[in-house]
C-alpha atoms as a PDB file:
ATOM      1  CA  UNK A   1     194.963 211.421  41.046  1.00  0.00           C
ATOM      2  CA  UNK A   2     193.379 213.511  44.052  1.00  0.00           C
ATOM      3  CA  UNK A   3     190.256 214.696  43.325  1.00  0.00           C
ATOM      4  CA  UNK A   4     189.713 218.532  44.150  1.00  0.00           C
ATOM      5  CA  UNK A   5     187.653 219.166  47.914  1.00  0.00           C
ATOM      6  CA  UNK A   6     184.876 221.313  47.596  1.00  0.00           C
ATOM      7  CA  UNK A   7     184.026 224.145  49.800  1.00  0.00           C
ATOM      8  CA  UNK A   8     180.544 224.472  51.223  1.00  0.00           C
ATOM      9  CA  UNK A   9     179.343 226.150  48.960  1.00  0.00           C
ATOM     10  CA  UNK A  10     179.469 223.756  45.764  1.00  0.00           C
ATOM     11  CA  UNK A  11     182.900 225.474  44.628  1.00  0.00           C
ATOM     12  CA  UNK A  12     185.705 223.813  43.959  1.00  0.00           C
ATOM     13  CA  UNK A  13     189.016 224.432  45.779  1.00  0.00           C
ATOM     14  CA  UNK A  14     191.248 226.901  44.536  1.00  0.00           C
ATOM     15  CA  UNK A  15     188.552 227.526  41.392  1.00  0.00           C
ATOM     16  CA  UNK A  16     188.294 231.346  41.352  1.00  0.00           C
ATOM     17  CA  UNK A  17     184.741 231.933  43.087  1.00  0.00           C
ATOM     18  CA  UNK A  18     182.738 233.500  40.754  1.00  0.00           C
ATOM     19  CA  UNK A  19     180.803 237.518  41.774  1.00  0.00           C
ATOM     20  CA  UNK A  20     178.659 236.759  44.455  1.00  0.00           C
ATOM     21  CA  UNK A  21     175.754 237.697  42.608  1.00  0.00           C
ATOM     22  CA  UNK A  22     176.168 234.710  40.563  1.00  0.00           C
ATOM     23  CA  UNK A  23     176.185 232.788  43.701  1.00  0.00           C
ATOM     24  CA  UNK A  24     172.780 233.839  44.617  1.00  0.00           C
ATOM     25  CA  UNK A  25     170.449 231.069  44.665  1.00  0.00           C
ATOM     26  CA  UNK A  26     167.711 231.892  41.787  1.00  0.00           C
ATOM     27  CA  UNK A  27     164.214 231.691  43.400  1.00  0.00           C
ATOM     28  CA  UNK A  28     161.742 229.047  42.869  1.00  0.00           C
ATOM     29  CA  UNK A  29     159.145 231.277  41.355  1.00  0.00           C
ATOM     30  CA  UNK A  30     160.396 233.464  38.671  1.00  0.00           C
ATOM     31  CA  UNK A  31     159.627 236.890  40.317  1.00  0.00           C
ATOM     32  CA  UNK A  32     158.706 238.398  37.007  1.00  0.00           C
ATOM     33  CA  UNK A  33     156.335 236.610  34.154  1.00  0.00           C
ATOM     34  CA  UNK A  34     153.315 237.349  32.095  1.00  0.00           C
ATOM     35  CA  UNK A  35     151.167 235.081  34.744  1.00  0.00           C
ATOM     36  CA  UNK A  36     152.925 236.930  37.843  1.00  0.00           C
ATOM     37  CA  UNK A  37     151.939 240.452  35.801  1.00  0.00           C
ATOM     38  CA  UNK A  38     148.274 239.046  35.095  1.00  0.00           C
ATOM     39  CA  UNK A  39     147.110 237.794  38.930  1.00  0.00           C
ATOM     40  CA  UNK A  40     148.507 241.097  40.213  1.00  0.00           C
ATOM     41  CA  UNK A  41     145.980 242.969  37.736  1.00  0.00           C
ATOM     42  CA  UNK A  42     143.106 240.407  38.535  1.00  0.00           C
ATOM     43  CA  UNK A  43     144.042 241.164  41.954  1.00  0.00           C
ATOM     44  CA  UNK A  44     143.807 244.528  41.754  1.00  0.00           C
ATOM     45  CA  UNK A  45     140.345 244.618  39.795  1.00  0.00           C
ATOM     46  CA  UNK A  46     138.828 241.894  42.195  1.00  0.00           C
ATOM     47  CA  UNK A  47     140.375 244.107  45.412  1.00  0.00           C
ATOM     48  CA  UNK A  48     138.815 247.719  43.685  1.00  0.00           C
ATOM     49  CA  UNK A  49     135.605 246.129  43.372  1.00  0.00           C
ATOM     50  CA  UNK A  50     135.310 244.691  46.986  1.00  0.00           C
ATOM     51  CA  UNK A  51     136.187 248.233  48.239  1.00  0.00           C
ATOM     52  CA  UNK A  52     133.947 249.508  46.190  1.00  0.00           C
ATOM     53  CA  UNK A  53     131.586 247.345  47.678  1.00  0.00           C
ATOM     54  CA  UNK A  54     132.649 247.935  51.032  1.00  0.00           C
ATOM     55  CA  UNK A  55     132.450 251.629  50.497  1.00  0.00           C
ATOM     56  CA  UNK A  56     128.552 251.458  49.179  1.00  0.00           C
ATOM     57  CA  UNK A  57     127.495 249.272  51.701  1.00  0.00           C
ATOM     58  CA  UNK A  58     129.238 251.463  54.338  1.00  0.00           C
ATOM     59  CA  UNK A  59     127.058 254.836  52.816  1.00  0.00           C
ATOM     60  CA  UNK A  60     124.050 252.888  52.833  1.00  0.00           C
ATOM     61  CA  UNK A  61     124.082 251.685  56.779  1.00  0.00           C
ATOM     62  CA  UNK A  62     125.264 255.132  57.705  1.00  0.00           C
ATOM     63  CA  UNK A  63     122.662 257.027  55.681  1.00  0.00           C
ATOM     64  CA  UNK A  64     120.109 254.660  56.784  1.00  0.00           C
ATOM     65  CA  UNK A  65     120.955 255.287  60.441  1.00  0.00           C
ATOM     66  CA  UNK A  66     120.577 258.996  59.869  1.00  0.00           C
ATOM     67  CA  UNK A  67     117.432 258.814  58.443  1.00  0.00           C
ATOM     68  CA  UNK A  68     116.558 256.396  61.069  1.00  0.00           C
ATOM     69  CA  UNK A  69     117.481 258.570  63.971  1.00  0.00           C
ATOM     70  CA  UNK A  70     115.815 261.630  62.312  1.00  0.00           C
ATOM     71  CA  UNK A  71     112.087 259.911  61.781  1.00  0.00           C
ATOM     72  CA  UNK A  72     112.389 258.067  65.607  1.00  0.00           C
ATOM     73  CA  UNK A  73     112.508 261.586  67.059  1.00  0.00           C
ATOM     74  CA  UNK A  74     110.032 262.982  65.033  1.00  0.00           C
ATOM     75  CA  UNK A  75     105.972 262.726  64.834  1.00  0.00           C
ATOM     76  CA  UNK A  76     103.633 263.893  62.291  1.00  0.00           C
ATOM     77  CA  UNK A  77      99.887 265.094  63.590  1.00  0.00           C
ATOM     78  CA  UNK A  78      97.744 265.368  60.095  1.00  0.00           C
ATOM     79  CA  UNK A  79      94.784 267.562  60.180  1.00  0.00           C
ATOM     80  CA  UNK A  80      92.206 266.909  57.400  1.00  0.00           C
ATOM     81  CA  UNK A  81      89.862 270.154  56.160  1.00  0.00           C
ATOM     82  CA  UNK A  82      86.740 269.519  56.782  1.00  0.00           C
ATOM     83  CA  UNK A  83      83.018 271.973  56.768  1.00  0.00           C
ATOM     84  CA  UNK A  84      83.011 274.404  59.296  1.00  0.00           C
ATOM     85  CA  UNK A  85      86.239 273.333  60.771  1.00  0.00           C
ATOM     86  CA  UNK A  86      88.365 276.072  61.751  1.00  0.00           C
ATOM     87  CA  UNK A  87      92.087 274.995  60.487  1.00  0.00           C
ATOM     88  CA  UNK A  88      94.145 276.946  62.943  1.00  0.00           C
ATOM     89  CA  UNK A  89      92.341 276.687  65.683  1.00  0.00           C
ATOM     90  CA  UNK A  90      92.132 273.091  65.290  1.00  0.00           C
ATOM     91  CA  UNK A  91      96.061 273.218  64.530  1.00  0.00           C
ATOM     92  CA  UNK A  92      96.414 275.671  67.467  1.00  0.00           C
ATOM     93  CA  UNK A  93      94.903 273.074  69.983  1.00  0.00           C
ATOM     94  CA  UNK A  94      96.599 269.678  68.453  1.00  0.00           C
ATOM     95  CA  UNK A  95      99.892 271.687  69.044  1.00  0.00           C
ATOM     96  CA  UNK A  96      98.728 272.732  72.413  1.00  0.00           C
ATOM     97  CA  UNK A  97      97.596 269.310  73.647  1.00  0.00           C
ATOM     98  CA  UNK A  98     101.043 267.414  72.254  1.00  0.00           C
ATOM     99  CA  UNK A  99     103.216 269.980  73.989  1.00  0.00           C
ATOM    100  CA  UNK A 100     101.710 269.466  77.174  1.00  0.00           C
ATOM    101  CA  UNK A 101     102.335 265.480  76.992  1.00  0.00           C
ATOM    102  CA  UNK A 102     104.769 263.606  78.688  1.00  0.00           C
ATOM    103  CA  UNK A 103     107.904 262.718  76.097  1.00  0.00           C
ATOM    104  CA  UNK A 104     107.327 265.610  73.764  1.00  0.00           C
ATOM    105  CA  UNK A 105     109.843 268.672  73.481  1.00  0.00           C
ATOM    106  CA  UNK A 106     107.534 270.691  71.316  1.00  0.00           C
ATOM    107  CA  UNK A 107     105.451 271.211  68.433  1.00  0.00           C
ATOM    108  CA  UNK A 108     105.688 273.004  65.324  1.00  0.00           C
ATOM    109  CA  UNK A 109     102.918 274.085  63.091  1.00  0.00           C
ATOM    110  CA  UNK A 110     103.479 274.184  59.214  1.00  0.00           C
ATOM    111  CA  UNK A 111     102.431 277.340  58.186  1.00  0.00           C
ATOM    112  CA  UNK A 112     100.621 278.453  54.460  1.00  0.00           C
ATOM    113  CA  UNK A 113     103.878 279.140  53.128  1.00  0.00           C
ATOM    114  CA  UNK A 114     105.580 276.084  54.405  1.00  0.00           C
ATOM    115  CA  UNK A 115     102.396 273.237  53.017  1.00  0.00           C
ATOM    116  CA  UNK A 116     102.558 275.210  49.676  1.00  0.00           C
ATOM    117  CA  UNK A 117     106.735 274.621  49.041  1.00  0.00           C
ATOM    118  CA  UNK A 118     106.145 270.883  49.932  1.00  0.00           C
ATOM    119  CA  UNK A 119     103.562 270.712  47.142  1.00  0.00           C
ATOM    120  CA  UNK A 120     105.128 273.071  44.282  1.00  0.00           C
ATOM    121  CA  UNK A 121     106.947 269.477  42.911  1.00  0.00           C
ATOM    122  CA  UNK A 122     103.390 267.788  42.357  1.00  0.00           C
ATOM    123  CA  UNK A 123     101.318 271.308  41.670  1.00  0.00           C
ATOM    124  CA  UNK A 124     103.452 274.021  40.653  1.00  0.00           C
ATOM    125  CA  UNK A 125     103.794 277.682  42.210  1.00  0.00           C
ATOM    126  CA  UNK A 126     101.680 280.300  43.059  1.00  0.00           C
ATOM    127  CA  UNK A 127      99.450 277.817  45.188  1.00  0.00           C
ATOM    128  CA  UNK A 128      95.960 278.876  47.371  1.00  0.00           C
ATOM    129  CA  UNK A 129      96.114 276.953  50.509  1.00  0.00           C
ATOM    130  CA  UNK A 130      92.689 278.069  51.643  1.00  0.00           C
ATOM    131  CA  UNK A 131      91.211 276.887  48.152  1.00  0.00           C
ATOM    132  CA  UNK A 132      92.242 273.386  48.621  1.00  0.00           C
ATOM    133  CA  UNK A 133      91.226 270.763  50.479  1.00  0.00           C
ATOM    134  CA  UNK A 134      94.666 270.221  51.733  1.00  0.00           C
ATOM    135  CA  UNK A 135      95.725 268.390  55.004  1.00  0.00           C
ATOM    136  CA  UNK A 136      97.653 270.693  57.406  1.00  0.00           C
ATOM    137  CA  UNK A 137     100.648 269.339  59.246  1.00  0.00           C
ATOM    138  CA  UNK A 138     101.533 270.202  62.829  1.00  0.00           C
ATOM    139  CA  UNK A 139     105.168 268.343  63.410  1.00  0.00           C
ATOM    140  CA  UNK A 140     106.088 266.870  66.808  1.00  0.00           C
ATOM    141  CA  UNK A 141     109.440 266.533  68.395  1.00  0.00           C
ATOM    142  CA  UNK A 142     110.263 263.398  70.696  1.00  0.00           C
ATOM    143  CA  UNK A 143     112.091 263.062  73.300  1.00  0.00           C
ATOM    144  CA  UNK A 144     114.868 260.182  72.546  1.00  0.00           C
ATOM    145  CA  UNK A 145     115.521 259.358  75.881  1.00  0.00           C
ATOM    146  CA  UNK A 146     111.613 258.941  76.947  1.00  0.00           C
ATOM    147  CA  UNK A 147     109.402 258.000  74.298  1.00  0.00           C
ATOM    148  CA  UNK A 148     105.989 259.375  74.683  1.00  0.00           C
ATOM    149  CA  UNK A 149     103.187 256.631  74.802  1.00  0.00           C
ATOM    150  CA  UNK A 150     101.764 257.013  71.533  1.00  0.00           C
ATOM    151  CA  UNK A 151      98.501 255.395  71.976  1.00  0.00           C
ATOM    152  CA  UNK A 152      97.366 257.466  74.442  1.00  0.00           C
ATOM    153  CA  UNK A 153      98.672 260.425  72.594  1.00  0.00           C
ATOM    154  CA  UNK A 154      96.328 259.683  69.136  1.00  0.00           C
ATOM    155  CA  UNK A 155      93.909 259.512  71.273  1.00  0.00           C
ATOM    156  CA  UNK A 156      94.459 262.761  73.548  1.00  0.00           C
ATOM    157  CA  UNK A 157      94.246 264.580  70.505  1.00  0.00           C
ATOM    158  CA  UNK A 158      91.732 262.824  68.466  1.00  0.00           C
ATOM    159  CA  UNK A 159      89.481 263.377  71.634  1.00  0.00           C
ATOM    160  CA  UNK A 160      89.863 267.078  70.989  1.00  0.00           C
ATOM    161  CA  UNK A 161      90.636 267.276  67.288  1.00  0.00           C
ATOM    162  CA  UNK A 162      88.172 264.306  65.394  1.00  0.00           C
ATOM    163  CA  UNK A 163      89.697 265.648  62.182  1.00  0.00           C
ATOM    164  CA  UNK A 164      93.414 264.737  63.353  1.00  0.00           C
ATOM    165  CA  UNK A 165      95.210 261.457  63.197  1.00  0.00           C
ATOM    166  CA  UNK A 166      98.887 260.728  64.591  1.00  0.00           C
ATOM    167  CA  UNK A 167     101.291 259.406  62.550  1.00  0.00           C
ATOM    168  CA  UNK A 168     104.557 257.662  64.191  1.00  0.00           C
ATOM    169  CA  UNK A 169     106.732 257.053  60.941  1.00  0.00           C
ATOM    170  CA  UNK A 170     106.989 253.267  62.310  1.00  0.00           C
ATOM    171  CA  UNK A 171     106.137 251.481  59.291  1.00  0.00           C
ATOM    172  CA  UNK A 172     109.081 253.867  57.414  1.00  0.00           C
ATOM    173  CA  UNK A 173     111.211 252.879  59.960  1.00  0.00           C
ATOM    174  CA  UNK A 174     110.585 249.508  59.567  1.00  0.00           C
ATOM    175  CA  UNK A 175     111.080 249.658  56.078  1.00  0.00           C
ATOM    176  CA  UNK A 176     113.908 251.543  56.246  1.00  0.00           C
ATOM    177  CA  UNK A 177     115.756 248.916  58.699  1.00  0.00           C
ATOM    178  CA  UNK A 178     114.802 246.636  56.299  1.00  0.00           C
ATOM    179  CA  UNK A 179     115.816 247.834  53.297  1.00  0.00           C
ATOM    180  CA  UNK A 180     119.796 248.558  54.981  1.00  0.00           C
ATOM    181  CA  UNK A 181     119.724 245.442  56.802  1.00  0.00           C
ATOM    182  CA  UNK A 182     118.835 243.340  52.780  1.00  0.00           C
ATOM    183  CA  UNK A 183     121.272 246.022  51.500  1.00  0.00           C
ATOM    184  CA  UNK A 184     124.083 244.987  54.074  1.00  0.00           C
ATOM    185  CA  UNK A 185     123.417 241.305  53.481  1.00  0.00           C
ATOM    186  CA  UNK A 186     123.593 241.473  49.637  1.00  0.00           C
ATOM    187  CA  UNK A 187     127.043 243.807  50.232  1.00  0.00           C
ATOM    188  CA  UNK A 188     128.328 241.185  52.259  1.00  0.00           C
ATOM    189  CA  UNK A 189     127.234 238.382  49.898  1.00  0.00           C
ATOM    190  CA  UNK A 190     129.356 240.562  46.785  1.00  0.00           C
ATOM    191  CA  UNK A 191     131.891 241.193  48.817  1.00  0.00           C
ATOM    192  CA  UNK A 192     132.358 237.597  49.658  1.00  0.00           C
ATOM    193  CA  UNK A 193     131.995 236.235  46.133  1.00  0.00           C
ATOM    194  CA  UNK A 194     134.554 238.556  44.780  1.00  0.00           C
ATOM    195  CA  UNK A 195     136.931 236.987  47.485  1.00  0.00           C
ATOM    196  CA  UNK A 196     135.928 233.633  46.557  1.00  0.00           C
ATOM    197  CA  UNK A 197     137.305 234.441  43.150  1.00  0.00           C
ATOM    198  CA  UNK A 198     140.541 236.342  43.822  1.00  0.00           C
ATOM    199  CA  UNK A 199     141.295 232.626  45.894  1.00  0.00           C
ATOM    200  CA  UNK A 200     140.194 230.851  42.693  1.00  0.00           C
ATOM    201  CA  UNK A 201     142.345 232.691  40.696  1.00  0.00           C
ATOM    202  CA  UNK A 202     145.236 232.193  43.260  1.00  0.00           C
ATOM    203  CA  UNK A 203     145.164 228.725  42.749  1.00  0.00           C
ATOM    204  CA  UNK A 204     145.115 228.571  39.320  1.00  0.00           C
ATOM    205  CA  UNK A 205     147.986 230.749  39.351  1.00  0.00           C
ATOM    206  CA  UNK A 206     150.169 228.629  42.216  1.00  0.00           C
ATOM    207  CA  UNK A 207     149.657 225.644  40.049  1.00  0.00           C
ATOM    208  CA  UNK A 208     150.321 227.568  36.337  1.00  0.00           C
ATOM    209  CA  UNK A 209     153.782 228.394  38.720  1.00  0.00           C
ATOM    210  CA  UNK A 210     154.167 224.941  40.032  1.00  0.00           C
ATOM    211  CA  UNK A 211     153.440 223.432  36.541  1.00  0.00           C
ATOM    212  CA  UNK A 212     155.844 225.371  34.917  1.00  0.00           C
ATOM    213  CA  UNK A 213     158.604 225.258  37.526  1.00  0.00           C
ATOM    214  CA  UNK A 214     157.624 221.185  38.691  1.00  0.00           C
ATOM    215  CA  UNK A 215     161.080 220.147  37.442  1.00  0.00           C
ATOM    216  CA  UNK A 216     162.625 221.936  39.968  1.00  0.00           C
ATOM    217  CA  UNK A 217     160.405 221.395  42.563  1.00  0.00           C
ATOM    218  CA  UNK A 218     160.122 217.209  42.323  1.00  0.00           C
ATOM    219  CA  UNK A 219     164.277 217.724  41.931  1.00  0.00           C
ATOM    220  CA  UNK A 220     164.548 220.071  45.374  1.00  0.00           C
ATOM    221  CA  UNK A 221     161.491 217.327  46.840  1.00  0.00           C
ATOM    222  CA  UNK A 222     163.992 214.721  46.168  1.00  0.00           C
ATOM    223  CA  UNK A 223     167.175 215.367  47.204  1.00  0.00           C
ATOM    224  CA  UNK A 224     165.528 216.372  50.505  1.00  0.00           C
ATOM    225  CA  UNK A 225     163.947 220.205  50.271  1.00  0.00           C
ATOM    226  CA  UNK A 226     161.091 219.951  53.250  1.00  0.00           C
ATOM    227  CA  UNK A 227     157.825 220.720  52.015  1.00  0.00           C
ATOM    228  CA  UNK A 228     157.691 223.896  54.034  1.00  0.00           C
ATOM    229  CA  UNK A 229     160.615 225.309  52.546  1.00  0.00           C
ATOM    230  CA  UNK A 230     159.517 225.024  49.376  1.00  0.00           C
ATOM    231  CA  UNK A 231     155.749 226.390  51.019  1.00  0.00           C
ATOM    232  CA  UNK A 232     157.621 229.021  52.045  1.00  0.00           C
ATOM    233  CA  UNK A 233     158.809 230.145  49.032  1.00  0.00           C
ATOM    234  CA  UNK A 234     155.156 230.336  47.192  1.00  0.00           C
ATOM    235  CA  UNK A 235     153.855 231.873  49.791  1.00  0.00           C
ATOM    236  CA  UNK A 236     156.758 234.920  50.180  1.00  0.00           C
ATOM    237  CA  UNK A 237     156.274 235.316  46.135  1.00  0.00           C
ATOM    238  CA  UNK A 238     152.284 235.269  46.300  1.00  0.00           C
ATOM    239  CA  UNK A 239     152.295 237.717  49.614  1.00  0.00           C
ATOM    240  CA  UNK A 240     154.027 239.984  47.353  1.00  0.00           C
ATOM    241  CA  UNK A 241     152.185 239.623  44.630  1.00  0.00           C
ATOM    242  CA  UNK A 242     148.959 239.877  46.153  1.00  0.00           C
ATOM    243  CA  UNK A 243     149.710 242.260  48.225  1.00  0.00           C
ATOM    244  CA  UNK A 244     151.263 244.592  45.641  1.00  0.00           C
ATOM    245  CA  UNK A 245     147.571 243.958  43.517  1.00  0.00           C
ATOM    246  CA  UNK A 246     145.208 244.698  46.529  1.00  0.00           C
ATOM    247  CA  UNK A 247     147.442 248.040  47.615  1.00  0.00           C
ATOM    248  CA  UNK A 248     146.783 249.588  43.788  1.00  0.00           C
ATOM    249  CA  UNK A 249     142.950 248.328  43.863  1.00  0.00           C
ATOM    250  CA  UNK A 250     142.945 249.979  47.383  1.00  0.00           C
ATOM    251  CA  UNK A 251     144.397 253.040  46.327  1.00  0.00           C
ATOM    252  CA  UNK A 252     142.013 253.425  43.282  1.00  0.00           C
ATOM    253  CA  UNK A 253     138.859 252.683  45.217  1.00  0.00           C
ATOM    254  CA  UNK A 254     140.309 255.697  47.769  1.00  0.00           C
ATOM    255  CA  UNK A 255     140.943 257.622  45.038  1.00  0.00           C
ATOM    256  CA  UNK A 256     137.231 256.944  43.362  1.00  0.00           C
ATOM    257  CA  UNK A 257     135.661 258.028  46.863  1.00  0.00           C
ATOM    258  CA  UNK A 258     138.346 261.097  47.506  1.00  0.00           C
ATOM    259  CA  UNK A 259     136.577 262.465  44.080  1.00  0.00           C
ATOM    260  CA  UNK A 260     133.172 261.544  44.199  1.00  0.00           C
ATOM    261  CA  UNK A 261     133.250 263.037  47.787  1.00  0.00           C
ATOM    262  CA  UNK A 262     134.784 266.323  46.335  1.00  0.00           C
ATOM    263  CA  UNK A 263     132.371 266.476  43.321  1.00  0.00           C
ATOM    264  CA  UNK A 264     129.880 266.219  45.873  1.00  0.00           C
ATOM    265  CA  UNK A 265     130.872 269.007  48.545  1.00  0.00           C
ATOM    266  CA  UNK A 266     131.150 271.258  45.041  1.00  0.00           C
ATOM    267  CA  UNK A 267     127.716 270.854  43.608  1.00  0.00           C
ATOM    268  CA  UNK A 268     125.824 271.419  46.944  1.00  0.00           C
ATOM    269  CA  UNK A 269     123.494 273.750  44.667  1.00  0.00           C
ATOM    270  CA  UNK A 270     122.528 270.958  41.966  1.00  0.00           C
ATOM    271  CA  UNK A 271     119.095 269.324  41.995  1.00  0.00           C
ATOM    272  CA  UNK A 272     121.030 266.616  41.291  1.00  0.00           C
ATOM    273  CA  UNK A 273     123.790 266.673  44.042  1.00  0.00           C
ATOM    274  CA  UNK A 274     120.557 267.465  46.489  1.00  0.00           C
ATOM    275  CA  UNK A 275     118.636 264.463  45.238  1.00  0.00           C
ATOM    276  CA  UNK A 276     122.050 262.093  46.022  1.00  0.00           C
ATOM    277  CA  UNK A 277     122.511 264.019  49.168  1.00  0.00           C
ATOM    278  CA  UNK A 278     119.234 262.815  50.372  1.00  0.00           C
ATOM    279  CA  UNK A 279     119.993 259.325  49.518  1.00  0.00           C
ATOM    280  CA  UNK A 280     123.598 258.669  49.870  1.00  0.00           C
ATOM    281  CA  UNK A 281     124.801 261.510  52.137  1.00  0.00           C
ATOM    282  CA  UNK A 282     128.078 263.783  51.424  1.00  0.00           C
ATOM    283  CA  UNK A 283     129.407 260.428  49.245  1.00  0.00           C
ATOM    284  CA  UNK A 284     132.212 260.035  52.589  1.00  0.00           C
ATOM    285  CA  UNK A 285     132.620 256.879  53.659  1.00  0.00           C
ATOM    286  CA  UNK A 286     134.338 258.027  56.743  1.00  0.00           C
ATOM    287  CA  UNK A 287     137.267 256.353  59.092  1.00  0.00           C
ATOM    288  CA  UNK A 288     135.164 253.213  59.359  1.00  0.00           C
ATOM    289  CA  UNK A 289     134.820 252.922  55.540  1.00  0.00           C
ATOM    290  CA  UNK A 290     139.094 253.822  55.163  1.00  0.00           C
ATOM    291  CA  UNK A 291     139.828 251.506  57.353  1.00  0.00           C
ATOM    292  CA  UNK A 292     137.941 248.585  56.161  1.00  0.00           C
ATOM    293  CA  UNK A 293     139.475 249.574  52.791  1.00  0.00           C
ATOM    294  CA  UNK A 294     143.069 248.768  54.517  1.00  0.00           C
ATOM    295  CA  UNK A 295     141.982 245.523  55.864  1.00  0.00           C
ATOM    296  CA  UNK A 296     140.221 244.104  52.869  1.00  0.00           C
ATOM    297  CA  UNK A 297     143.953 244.823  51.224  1.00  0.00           C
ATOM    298  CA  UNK A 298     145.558 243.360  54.055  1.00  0.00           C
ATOM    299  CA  UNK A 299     143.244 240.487  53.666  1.00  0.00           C
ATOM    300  CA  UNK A 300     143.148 239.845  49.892  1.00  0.00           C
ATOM    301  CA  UNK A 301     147.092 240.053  50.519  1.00  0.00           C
ATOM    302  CA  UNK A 302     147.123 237.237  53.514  1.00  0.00           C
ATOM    303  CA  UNK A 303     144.397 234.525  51.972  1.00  0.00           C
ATOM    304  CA  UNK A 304     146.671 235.207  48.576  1.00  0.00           C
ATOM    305  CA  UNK A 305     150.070 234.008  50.489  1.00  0.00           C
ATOM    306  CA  UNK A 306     147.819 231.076  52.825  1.00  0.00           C
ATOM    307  CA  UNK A 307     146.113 230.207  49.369  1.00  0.00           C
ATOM    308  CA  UNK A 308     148.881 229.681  47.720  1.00  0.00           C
ATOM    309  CA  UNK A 309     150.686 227.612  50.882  1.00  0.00           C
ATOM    310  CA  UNK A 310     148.048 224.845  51.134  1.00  0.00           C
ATOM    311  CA  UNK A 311     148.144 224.703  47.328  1.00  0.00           C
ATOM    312  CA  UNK A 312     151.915 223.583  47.070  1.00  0.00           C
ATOM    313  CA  UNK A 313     151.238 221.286  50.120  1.00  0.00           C
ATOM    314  CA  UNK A 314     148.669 219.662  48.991  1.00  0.00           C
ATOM    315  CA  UNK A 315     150.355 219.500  45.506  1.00  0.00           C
ATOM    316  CA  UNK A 316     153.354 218.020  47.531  1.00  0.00           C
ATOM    317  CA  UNK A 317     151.713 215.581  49.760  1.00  0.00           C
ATOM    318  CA  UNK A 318     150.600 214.214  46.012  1.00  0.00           C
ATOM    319  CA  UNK A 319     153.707 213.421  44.911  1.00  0.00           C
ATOM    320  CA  UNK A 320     154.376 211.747  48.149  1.00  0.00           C
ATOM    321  CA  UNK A 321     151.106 209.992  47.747  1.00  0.00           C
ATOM    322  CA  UNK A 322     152.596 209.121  44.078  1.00  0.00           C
ATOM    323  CA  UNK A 323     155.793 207.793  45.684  1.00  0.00           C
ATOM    324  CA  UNK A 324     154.121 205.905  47.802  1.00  0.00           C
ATOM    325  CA  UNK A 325     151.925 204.055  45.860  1.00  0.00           C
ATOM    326  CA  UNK A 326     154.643 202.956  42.984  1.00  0.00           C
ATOM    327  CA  UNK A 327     157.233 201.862  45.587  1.00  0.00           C
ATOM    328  CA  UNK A 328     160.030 204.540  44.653  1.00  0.00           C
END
């Protein structure tokens, strides 16, 4: 008896070929499970956080710059009170004798008015300048391009003025650089913990996949199913996977800054909003901080798929190792 041919495609000849749906090959990785559903969430939690991240670190160097650039073009002469020491004319000629030098744009004296508003948080209202012995400021603007030499300039006006002193904001600034360089650093450090784990949990996941599918892949491994093709099929399911995870933690973390931004520009007034203004700016992280959102997504979603490639490998190349070493 003649035994029926088969057609390419695993059908028998003159067998009715079934819908071509049925036909379809059914992946490797079942595109839908309770693991699939649960790495997409971790995903998404571990990508939210690292934006978040990104986004704090990315108001911290910029606010830090601003205040950086603001105190480097500024100068503070301090005149203390002293017997028989007339306060304006003494504030008069320390004015005088830094607008005259090289690398200053001008001087500003700080009235009555203006010294009793900077201490009504420490003494309350209704304040008698002239009562106190209260240092009066005289504020100094600097020329970014050239600098002033200030050495000579203390003492230019300490010549003059005894009772003055020159103040340079340099130790701030140092601070300042300090603090947002340690604050970029520990950012950085967060941010790359948090990717440590999303790979972590990547793996677990490939091999929870591999585990429960290894049946199938040992039976496509050995009837002759290259290790990249079956590679490639991981790493297709876990580029969508962690791609669709990282785009929702993405989106959240924009949405998170879209409203804090907002709540922001709408309580200008606040004491509150005005004390996180100071600190943090308007709360917008700006087309830097947008677009590093888009490529830690993009990132998450490319060491997800490469994570999951050199884990079938290398879970591959074992059973080869297996083979080898038994003889089959």
């Amino acid at each position: 008896m003649t035994e029926p041919g088969f057609a390419e495609d695993g059908i028998a000849e003159g067998a009715a070929a079934p819908p071509r749906a049925h036909r379809r090959m059914a992946p490797i990785v079942p595109a839908h499970n309770v693991a699939g559903r649960a790495l997409v969430s971790v995903i998404a939690i571990m990508t939210f956080l690292s934006c978040l991240t990104l986004g704090a670190v990315t108001l911290v160097r910029d606010t830090a710059a601003v205040w950086q650039s603001q105190i480097s073009r500024e100068a503070t002469i301090q005149i203390k009170p002293a017997e028989e020491l007339d306060m304006e004319a003494a504030l008069e000629k320390a004015a005088s004798i830094a607008s005259a030098f090289p690398g200053i744009t001008g001087a500003q004296i700080i009235d009555r008015e203006a010294t009793a508003r900077l201490l009504e948080p420490w003494l309350g209202t209704g304040l008698n300048i002239d009562e106190l012995p209260v240092p009066r400021l005289v504020v100094v603007t600097i020329n970014d391009a050239y600098p002033p030499n200030f050495q000579r300039l203390r003492e230019a006006i300490t010549a003059q003025v005894p009772q003055a002193s020159l103040d340079d904001h340099r130790t701030w600034v140092d601070r300042l650089v300090t603090m947002a360089h340690t604050t970029v650093t520990i950012g950085i450090a967060a941010l790359a913990l948090m990717l440590t784990a999303t790979i972590l949990s990547v793996v677990f996941a490939t091999r929870g996949a591999m585990a429960g599918n290894g049946h199938i892949i040992e039976v496509l491994h050995f009837v002759g199913a290259e290790a990249r093709f079956i590679a490639r099929e991981f790493r297709r399911h876990f580029l969508a996977t962690g791609m669709k995870g990282a785009a929702a933690g993405g989106v959240a973390a924009v949405v998170v800054f879209l409203v804090v931004s907002f709540w922001s520009a709408r309580n200008l007034a606040t004491p509150q909003a005005d004390q996180a203004t100071a600190l943090f700016g308007n709360f917008a992280i700006g087309a830097s901080g947008y677009g590093g959102v888009a490529l830690i997504v993009v990132l998450v979603g490319v060491l997800t798929a490469a994570t999951s490639h050199l884990t079938v490998v290398a879970y591959l190349t074992d059973i080869e190792s297996r083979q080898t070493d038994t003889g089959e």
